[in-house]
C-alpha atoms as a PDB file:
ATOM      1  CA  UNK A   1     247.077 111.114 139.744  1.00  0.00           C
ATOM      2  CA  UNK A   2     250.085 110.444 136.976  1.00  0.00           C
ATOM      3  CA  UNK A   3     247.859 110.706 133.815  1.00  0.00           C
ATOM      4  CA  UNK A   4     247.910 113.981 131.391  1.00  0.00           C
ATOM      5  CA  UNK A   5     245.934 114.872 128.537  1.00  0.00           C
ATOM      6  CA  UNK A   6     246.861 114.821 125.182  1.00  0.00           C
ATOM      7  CA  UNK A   7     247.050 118.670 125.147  1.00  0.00           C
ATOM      8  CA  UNK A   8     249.238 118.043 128.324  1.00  0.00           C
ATOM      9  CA  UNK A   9     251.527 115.594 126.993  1.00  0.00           C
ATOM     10  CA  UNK A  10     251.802 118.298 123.727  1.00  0.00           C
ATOM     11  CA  UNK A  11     252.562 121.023 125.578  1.00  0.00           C
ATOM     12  CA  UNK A  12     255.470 119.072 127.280  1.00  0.00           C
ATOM     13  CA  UNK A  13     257.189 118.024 123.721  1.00  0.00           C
ATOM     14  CA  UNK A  14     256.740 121.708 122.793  1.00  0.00           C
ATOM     15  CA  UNK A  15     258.611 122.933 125.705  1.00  0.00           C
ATOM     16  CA  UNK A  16     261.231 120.056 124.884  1.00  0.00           C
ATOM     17  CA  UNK A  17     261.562 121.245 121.719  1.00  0.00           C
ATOM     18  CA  UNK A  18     261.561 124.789 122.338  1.00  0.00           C
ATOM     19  CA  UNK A  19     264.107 124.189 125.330  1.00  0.00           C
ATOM     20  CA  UNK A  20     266.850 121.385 123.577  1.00  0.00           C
ATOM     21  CA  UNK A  21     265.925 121.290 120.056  1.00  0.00           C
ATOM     22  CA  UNK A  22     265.093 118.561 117.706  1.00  0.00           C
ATOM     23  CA  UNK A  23     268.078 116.226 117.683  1.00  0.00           C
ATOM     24  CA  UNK A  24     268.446 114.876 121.160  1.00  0.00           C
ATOM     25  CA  UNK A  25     268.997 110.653 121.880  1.00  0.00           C
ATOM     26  CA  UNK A  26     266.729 108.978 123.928  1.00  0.00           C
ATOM     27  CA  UNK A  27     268.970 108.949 127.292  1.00  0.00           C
ATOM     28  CA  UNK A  28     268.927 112.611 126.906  1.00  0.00           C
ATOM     29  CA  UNK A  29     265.192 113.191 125.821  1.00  0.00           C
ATOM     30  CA  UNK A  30     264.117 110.582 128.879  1.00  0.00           C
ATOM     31  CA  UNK A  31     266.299 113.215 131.020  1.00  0.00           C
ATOM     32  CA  UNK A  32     264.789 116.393 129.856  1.00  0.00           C
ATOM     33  CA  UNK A  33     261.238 114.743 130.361  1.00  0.00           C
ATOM     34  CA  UNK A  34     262.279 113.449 133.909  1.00  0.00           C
ATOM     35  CA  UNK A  35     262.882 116.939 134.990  1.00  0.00           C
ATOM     36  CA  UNK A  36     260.179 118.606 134.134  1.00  0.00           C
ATOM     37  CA  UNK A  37     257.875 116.262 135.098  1.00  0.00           C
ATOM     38  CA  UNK A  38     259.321 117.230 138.598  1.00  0.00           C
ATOM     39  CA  UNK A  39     257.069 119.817 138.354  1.00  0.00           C
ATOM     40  CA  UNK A  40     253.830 117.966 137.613  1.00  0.00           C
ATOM     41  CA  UNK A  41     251.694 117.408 140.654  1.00  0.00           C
ATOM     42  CA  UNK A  42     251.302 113.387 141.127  1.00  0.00           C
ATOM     43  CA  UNK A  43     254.287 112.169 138.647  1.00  0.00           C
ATOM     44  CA  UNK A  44     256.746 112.364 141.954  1.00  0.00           C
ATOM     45  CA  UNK A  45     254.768 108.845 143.157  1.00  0.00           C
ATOM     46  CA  UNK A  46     254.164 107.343 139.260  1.00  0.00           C
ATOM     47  CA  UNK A  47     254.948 103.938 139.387  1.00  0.00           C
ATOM     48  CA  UNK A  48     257.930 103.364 137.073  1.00  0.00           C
ATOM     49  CA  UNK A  49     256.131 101.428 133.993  1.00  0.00           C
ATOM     50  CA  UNK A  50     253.842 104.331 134.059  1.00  0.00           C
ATOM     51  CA  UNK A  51     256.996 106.950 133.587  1.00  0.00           C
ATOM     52  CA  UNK A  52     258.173 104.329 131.179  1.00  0.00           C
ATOM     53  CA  UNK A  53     254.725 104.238 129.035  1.00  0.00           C
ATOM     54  CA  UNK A  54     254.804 108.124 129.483  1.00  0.00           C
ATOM     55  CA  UNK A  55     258.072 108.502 127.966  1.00  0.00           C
ATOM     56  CA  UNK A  56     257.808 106.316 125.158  1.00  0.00           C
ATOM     57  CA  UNK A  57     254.926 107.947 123.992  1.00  0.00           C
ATOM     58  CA  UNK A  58     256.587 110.958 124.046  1.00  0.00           C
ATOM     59  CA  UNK A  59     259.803 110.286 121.957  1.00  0.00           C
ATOM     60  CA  UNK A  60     257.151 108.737 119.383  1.00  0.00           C
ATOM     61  CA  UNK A  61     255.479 112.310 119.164  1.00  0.00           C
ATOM     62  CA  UNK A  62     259.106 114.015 119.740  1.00  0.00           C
ATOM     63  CA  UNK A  63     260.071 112.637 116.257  1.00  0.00           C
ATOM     64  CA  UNK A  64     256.994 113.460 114.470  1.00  0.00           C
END
């Protein structure tokens, strides 16, 4: 399974946030992302356009 929630995908900006700030570039947000979805049960099989999708959605709500 490599699908979250939208509290899910919330929680994971928040902990961005709370854990590199505000101000980081792309390369550097797609990084932060990358390793903690380490942790997330299913994401270590996601097919890449899924990560990619995932990610992009994320740096949209990252700069809200």
């Amino acid at each position: 399974m490599h699908s979250l929630t939208t509290e899910q995908k919330q929680q994971l900006v928040e902990i961005i946030n709370e854990e590199f700030g505000t101000g980081m570039e792309f390369d550097d947000f797609t990084d932060a992302l990358l390793g903690l979805l380490e942790d997330v049960s299913g994401f270590e099989a996601a097919p890449q356009n899924a990560i990619r999708k995932l990610t992009q959605q994320l740096w949209s709500q990252y700069h809200d």
